[in-house]
PDB file of N, CA and C in Angstrom:
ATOM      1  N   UNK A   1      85.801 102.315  85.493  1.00  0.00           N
ATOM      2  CA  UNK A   1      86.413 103.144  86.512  1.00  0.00           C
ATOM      3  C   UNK A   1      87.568 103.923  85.885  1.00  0.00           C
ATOM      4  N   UNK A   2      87.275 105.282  86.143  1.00  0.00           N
ATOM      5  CA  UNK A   2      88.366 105.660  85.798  1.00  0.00           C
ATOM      6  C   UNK A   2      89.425 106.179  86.320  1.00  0.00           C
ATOM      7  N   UNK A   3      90.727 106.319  86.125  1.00  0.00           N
ATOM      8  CA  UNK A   3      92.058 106.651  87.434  1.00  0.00           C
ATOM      9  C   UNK A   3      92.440 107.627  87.522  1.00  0.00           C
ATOM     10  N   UNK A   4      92.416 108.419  86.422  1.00  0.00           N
ATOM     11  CA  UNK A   4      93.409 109.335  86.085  1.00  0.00           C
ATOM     12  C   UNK A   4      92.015 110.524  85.451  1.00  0.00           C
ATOM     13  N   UNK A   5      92.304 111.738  86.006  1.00  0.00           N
ATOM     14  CA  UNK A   5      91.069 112.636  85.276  1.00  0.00           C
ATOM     15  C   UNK A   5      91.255 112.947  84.340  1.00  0.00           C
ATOM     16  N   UNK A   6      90.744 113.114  83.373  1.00  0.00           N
ATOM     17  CA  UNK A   6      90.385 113.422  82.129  1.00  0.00           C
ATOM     18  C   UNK A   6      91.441 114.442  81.703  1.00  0.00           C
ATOM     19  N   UNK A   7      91.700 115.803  82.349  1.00  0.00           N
ATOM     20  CA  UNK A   7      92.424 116.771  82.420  1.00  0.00           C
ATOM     21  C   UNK A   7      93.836 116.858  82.517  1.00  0.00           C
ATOM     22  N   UNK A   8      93.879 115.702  83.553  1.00  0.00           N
ATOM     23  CA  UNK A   8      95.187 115.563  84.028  1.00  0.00           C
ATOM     24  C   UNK A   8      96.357 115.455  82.819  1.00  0.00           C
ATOM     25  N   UNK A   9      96.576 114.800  81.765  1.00  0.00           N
ATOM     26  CA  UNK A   9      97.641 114.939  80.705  1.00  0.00           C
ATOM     27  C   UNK A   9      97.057 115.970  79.548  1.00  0.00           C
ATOM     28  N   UNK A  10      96.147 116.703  79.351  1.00  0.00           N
ATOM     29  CA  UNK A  10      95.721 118.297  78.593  1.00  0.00           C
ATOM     30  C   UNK A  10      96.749 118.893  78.674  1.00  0.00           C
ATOM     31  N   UNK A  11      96.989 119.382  79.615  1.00  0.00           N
ATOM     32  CA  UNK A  11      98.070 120.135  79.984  1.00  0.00           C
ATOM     33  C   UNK A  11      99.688 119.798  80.441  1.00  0.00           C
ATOM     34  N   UNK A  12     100.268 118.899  79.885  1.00  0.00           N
ATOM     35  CA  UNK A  12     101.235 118.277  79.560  1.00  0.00           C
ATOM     36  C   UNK A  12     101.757 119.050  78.653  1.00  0.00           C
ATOM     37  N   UNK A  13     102.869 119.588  78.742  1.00  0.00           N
ATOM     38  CA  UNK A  13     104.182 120.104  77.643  1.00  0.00           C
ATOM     39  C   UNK A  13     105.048 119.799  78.177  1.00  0.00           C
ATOM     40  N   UNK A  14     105.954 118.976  76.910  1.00  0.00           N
ATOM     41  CA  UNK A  14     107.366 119.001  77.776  1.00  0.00           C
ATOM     42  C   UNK A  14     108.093 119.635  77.703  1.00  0.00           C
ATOM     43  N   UNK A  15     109.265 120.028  78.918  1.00  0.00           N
ATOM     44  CA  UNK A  15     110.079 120.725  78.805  1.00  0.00           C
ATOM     45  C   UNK A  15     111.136 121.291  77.664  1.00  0.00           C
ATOM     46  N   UNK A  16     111.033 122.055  76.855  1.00  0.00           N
ATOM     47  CA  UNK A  16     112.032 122.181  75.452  1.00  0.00           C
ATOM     48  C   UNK A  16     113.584 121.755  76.244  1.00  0.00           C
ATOM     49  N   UNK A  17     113.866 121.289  74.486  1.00  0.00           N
ATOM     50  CA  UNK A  17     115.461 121.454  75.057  1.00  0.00           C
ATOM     51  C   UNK A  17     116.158 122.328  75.591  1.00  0.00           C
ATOM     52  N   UNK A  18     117.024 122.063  76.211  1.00  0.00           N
ATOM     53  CA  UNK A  18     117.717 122.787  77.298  1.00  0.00           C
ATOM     54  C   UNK A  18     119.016 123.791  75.957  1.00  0.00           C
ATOM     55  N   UNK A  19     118.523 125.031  75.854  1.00  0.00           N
ATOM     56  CA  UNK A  19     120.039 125.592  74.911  1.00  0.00           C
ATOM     57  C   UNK A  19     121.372 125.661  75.989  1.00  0.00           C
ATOM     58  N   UNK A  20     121.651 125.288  76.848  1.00  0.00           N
ATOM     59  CA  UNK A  20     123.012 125.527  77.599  1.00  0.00           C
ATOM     60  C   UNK A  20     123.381 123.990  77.909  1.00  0.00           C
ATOM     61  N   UNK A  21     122.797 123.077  77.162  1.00  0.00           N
ATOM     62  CA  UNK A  21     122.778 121.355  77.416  1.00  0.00           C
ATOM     63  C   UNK A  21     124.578 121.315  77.213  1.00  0.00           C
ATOM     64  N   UNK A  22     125.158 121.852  76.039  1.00  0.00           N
ATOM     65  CA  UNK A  22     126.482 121.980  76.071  1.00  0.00           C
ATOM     66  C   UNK A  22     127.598 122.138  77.058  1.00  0.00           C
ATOM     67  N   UNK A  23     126.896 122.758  78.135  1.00  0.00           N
ATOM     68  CA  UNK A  23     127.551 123.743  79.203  1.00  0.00           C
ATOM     69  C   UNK A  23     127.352 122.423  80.203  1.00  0.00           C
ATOM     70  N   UNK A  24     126.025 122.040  80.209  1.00  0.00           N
ATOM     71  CA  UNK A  24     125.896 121.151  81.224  1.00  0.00           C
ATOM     72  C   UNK A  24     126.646 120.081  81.509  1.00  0.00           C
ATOM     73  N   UNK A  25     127.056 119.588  79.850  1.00  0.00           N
ATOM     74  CA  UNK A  25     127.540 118.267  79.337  1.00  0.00           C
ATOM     75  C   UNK A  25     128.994 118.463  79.946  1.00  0.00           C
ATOM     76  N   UNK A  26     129.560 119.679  79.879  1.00  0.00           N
ATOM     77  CA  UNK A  26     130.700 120.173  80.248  1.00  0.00           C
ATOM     78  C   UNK A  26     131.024 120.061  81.698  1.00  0.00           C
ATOM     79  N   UNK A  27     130.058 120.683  82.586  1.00  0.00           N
ATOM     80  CA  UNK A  27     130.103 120.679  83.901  1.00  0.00           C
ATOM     81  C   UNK A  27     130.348 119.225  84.241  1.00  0.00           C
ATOM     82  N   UNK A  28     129.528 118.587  84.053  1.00  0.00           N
ATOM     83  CA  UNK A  28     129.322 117.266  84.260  1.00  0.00           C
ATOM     84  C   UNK A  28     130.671 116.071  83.528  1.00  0.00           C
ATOM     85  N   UNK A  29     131.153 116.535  82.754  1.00  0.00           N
ATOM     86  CA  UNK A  29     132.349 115.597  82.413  1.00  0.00           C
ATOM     87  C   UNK A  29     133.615 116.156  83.801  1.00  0.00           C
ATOM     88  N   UNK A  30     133.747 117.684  83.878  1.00  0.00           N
ATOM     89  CA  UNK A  30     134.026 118.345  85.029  1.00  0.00           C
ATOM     90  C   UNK A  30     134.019 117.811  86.061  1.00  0.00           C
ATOM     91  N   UNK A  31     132.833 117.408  86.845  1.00  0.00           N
ATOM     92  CA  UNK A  31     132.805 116.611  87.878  1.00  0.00           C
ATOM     93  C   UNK A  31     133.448 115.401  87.938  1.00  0.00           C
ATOM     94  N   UNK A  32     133.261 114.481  86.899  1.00  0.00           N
ATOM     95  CA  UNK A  32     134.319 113.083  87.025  1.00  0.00           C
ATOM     96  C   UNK A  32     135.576 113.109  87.161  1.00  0.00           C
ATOM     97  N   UNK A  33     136.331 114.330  86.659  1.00  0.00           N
ATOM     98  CA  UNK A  33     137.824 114.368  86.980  1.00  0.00           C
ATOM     99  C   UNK A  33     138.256 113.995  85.354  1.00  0.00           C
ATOM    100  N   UNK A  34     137.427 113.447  84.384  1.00  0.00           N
ATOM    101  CA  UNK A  34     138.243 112.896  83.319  1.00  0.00           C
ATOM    102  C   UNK A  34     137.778 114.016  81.693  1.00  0.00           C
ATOM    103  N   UNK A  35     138.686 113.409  81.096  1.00  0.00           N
ATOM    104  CA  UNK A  35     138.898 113.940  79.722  1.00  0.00           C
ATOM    105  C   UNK A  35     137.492 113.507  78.533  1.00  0.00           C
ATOM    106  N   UNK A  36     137.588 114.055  77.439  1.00  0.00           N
ATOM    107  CA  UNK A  36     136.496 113.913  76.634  1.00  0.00           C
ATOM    108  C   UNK A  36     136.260 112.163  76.230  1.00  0.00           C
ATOM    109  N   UNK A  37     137.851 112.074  75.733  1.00  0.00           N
ATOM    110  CA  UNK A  37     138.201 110.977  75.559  1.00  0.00           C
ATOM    111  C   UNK A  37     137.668 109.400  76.239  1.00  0.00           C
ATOM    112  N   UNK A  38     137.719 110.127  77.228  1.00  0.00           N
ATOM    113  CA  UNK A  38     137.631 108.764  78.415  1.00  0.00           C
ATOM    114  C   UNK A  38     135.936 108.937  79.320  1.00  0.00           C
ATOM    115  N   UNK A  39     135.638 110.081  79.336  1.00  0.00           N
ATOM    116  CA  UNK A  39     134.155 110.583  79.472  1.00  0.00           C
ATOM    117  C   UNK A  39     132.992 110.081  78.485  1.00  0.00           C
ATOM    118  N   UNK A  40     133.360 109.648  76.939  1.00  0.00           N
ATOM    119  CA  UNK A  40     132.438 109.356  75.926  1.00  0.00           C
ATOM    120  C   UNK A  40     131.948 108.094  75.826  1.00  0.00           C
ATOM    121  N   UNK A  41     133.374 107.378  76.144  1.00  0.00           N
ATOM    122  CA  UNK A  41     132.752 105.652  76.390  1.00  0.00           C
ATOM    123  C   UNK A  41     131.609 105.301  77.685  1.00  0.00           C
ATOM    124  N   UNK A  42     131.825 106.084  78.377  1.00  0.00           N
ATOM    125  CA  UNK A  42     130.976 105.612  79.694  1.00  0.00           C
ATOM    126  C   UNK A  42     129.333 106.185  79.314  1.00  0.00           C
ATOM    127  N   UNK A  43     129.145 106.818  78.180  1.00  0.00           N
ATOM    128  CA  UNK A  43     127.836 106.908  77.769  1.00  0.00           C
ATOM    129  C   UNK A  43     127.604 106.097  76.750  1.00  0.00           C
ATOM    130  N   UNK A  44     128.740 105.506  75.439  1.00  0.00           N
ATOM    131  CA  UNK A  44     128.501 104.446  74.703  1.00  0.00           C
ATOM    132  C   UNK A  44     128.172 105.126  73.370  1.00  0.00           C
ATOM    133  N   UNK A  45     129.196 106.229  73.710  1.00  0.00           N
ATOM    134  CA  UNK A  45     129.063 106.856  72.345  1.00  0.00           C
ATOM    135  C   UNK A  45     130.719 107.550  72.112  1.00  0.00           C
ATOM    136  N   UNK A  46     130.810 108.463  70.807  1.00  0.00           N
ATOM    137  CA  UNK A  46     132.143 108.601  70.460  1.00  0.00           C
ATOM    138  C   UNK A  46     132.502 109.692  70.535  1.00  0.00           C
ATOM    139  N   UNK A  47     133.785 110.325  70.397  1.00  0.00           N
ATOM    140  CA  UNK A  47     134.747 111.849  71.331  1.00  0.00           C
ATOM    141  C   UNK A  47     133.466 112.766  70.035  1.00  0.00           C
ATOM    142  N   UNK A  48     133.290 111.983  68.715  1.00  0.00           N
ATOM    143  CA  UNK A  48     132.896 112.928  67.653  1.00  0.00           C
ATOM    144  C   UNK A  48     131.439 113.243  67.839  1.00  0.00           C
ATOM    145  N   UNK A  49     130.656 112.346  68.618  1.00  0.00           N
ATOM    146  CA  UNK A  49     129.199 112.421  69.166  1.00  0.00           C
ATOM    147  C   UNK A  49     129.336 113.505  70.263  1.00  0.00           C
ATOM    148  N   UNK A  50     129.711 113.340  71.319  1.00  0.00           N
ATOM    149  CA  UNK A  50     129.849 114.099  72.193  1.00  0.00           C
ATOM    150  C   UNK A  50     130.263 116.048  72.001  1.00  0.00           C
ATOM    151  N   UNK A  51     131.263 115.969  70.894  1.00  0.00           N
ATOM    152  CA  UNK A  51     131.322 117.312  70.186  1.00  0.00           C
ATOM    153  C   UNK A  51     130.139 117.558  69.638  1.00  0.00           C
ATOM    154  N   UNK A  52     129.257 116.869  69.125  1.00  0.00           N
ATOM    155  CA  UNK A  52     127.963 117.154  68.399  1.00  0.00           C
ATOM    156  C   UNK A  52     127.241 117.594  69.492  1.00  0.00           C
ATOM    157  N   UNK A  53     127.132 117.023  70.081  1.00  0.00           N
ATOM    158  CA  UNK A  53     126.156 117.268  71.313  1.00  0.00           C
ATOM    159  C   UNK A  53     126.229 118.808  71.714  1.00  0.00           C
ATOM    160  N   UNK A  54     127.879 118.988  72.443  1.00  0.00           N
ATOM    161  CA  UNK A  54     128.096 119.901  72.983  1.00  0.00           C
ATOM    162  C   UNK A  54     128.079 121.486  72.128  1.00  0.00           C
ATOM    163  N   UNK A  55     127.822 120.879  70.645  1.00  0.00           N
ATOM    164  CA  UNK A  55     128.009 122.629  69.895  1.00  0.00           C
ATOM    165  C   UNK A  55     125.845 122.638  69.504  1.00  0.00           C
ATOM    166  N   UNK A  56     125.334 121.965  70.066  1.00  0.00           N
ATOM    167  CA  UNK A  56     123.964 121.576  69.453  1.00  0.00           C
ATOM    168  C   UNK A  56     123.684 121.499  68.455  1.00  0.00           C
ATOM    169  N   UNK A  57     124.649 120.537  67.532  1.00  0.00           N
ATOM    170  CA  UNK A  57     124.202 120.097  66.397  1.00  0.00           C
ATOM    171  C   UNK A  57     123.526 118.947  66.459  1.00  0.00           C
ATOM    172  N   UNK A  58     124.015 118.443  67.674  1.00  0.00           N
ATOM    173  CA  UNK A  58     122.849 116.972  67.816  1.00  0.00           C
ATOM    174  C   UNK A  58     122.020 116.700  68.878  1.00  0.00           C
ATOM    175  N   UNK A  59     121.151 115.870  69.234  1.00  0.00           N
ATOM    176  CA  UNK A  59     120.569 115.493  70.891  1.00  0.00           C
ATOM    177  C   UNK A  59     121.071 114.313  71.276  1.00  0.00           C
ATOM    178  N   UNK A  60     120.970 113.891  72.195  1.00  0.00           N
ATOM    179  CA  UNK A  60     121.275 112.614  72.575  1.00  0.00           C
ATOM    180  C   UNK A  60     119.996 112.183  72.725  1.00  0.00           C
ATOM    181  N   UNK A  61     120.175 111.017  72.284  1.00  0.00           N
ATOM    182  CA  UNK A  61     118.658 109.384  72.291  1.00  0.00           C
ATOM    183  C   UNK A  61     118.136 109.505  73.500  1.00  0.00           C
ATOM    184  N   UNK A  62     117.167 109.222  73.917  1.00  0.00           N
ATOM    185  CA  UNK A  62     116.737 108.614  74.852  1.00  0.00           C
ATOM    186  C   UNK A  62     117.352 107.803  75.737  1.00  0.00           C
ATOM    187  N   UNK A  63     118.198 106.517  74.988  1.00  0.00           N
ATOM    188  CA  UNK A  63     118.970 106.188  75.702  1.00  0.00           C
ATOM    189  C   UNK A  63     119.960 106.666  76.733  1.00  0.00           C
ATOM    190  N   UNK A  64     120.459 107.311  75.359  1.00  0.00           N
ATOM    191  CA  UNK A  64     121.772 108.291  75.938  1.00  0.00           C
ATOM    192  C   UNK A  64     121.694 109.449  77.142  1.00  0.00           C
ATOM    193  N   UNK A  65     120.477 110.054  77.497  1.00  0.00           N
ATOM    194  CA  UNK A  65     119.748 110.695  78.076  1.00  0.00           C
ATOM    195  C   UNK A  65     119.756 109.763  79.339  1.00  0.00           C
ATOM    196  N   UNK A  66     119.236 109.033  79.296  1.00  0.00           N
ATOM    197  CA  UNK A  66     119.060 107.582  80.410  1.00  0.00           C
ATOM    198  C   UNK A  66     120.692 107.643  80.959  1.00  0.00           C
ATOM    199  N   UNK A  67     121.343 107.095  80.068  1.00  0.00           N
ATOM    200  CA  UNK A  67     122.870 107.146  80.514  1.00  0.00           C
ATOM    201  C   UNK A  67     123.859 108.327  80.874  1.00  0.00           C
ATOM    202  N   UNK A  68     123.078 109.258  80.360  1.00  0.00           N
ATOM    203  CA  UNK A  68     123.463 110.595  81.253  1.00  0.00           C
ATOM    204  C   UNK A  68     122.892 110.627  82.671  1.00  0.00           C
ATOM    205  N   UNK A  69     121.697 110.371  82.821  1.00  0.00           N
ATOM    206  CA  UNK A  69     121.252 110.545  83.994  1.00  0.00           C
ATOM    207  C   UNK A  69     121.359 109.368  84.809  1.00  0.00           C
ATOM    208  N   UNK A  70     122.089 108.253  84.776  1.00  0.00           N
ATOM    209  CA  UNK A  70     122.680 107.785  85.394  1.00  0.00           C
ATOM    210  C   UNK A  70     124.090 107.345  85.790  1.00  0.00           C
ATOM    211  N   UNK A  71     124.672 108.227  85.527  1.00  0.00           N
ATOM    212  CA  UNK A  71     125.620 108.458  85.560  1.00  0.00           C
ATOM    213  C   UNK A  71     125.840 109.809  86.474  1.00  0.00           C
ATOM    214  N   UNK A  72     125.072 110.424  86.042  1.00  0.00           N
ATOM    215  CA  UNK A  72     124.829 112.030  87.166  1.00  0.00           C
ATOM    216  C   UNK A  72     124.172 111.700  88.567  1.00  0.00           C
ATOM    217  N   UNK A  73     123.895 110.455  88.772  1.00  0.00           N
ATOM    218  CA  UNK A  73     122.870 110.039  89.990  1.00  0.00           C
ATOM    219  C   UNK A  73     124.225 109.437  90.921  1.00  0.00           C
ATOM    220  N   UNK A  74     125.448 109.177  90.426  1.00  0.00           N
ATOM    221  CA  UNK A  74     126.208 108.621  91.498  1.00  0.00           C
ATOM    222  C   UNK A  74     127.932 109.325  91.650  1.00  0.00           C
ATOM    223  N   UNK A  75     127.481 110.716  90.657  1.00  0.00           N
ATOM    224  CA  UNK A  75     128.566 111.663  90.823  1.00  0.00           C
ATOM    225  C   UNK A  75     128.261 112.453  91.800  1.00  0.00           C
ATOM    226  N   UNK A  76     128.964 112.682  93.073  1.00  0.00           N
ATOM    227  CA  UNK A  76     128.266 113.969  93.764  1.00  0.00           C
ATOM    228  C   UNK A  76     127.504 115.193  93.134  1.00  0.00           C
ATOM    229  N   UNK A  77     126.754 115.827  93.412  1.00  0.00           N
ATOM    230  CA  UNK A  77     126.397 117.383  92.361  1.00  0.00           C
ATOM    231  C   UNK A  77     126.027 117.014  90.907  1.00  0.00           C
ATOM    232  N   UNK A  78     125.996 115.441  90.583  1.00  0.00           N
ATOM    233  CA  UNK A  78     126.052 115.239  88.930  1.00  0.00           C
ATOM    234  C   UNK A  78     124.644 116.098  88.612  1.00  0.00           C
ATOM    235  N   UNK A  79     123.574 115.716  89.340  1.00  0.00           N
ATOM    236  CA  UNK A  79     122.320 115.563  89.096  1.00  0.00           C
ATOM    237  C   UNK A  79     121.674 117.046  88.614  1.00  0.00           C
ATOM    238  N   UNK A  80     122.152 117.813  90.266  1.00  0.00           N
ATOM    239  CA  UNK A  80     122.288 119.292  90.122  1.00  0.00           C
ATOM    240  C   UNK A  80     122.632 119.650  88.729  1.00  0.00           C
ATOM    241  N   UNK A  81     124.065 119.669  88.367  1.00  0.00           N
ATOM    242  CA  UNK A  81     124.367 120.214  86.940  1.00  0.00           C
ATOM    243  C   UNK A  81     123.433 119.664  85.694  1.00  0.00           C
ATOM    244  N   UNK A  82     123.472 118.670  85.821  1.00  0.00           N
ATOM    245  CA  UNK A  82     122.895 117.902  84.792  1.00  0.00           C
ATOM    246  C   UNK A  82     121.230 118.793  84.519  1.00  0.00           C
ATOM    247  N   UNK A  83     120.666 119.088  85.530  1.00  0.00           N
ATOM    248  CA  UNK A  83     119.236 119.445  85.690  1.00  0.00           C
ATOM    249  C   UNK A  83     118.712 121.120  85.835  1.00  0.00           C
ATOM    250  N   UNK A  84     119.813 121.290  86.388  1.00  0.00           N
ATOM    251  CA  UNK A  84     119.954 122.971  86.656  1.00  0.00           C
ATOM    252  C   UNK A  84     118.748 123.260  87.277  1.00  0.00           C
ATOM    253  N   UNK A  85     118.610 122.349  88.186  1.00  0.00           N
ATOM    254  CA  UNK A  85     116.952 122.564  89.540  1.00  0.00           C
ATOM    255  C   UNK A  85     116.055 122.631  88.407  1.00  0.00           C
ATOM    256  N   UNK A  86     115.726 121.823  86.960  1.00  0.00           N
ATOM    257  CA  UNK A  86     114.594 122.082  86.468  1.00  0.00           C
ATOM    258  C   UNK A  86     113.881 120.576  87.234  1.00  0.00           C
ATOM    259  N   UNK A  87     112.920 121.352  87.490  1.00  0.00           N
ATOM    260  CA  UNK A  87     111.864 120.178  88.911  1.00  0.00           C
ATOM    261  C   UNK A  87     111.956 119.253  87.383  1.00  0.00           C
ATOM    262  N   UNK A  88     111.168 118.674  86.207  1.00  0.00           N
ATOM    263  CA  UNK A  88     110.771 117.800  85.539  1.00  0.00           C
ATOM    264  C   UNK A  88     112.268 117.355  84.543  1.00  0.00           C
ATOM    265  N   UNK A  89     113.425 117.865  84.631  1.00  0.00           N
ATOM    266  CA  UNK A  89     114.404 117.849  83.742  1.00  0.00           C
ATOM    267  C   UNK A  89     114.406 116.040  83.560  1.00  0.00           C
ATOM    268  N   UNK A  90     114.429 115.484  84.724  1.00  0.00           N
ATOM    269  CA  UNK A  90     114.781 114.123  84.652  1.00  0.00           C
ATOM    270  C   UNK A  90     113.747 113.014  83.753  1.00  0.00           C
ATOM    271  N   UNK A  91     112.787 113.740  83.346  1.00  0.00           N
ATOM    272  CA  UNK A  91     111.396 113.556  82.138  1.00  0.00           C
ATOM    273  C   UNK A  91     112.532 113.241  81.049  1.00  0.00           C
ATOM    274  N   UNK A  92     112.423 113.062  79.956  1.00  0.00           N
ATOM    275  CA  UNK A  92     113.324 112.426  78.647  1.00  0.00           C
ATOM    276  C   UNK A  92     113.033 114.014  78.069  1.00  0.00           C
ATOM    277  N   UNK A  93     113.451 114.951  77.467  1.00  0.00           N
ATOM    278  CA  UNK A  93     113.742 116.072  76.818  1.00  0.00           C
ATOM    279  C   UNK A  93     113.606 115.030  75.114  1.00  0.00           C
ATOM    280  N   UNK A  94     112.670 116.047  74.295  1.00  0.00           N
ATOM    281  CA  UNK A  94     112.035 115.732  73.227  1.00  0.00           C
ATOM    282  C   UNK A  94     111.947 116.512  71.999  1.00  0.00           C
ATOM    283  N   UNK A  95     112.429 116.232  70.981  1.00  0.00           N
ATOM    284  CA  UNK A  95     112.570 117.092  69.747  1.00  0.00           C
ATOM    285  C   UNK A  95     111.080 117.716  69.242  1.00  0.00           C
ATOM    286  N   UNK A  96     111.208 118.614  68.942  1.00  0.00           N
ATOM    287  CA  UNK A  96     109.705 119.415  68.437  1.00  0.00           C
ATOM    288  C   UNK A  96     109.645 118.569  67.239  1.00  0.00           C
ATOM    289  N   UNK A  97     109.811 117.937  66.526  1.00  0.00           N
ATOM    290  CA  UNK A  97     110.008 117.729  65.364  1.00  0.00           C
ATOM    291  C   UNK A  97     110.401 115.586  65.134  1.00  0.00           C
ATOM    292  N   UNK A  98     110.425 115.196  63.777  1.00  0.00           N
ATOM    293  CA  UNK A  98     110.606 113.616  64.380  1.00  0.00           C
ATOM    294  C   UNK A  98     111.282 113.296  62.779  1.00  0.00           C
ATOM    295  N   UNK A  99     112.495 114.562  62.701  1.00  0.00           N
ATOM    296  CA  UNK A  99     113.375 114.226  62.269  1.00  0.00           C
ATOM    297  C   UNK A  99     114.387 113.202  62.617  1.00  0.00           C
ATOM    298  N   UNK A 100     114.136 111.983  61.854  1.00  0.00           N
ATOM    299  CA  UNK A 100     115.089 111.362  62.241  1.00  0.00           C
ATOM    300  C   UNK A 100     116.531 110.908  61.966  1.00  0.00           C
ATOM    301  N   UNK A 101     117.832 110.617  62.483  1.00  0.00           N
ATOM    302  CA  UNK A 101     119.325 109.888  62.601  1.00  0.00           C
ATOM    303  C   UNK A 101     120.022 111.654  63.015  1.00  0.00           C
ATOM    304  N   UNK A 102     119.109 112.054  63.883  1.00  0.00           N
ATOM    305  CA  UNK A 102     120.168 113.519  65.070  1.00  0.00           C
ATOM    306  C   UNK A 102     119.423 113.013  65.935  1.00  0.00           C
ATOM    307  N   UNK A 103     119.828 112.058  66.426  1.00  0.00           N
ATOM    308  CA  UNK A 103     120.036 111.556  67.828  1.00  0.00           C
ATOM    309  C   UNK A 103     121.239 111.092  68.420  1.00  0.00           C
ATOM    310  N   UNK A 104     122.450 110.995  67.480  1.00  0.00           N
ATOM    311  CA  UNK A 104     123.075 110.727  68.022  1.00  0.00           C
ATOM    312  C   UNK A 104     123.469 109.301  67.940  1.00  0.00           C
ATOM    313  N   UNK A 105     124.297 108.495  68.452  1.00  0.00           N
ATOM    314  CA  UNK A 105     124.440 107.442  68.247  1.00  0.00           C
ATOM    315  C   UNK A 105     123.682 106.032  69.123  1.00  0.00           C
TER     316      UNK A 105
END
């Protein structure tokens, strides 16, 4: 038996990275009221990761992605910024490529 049609993941692409992820990261520290400083621990990473992030020299993990987006789920508007109404944004965002240690910490 089968569940799922044949077709159904063919046409699967995921969403590229977001180039304004910087901006977002921004908005979204914005919303908490707090500083870089005090914004970096609550994802479990460092003021010098978070600069990476924000100039796109780096991505954030999967994890970190996870911990962004939960963290945006109990800020008012987090989610909004975080997603910028992309319907699938909340999908894990994925490097073209499988270069690996730019992920971040």
């Amino acid at each position: 038996m089968t569940l799922v049609p044949g077709n159904l993941l063919e046409d699967f692409r995921p969403k590229p990275w977001p180039e304004d992820f910087g901006l977002r990261l921004e908005r979204l520290k914005v919303l908490t009221g707090l500083n870089w400083k005090e914004f970096a621990p609550l994802l479990g990473v460092s003021e010098r990761t978070m600069l990476l992030w924000r100039r796109g020299e780096r991505r954030p993990s999967g994890a970190n992605i996870l911990a962004l987006t939960e963290l945006a789920r109990i800020i008012p508007g987090g989610i909004d910024v975080l997603c910028q109404g992309d319907a699938g944004a909340l999908t894990l965002w994925v490097r073209d490529d499988d270069t690996e240690g730019d992920y971040g910490e």
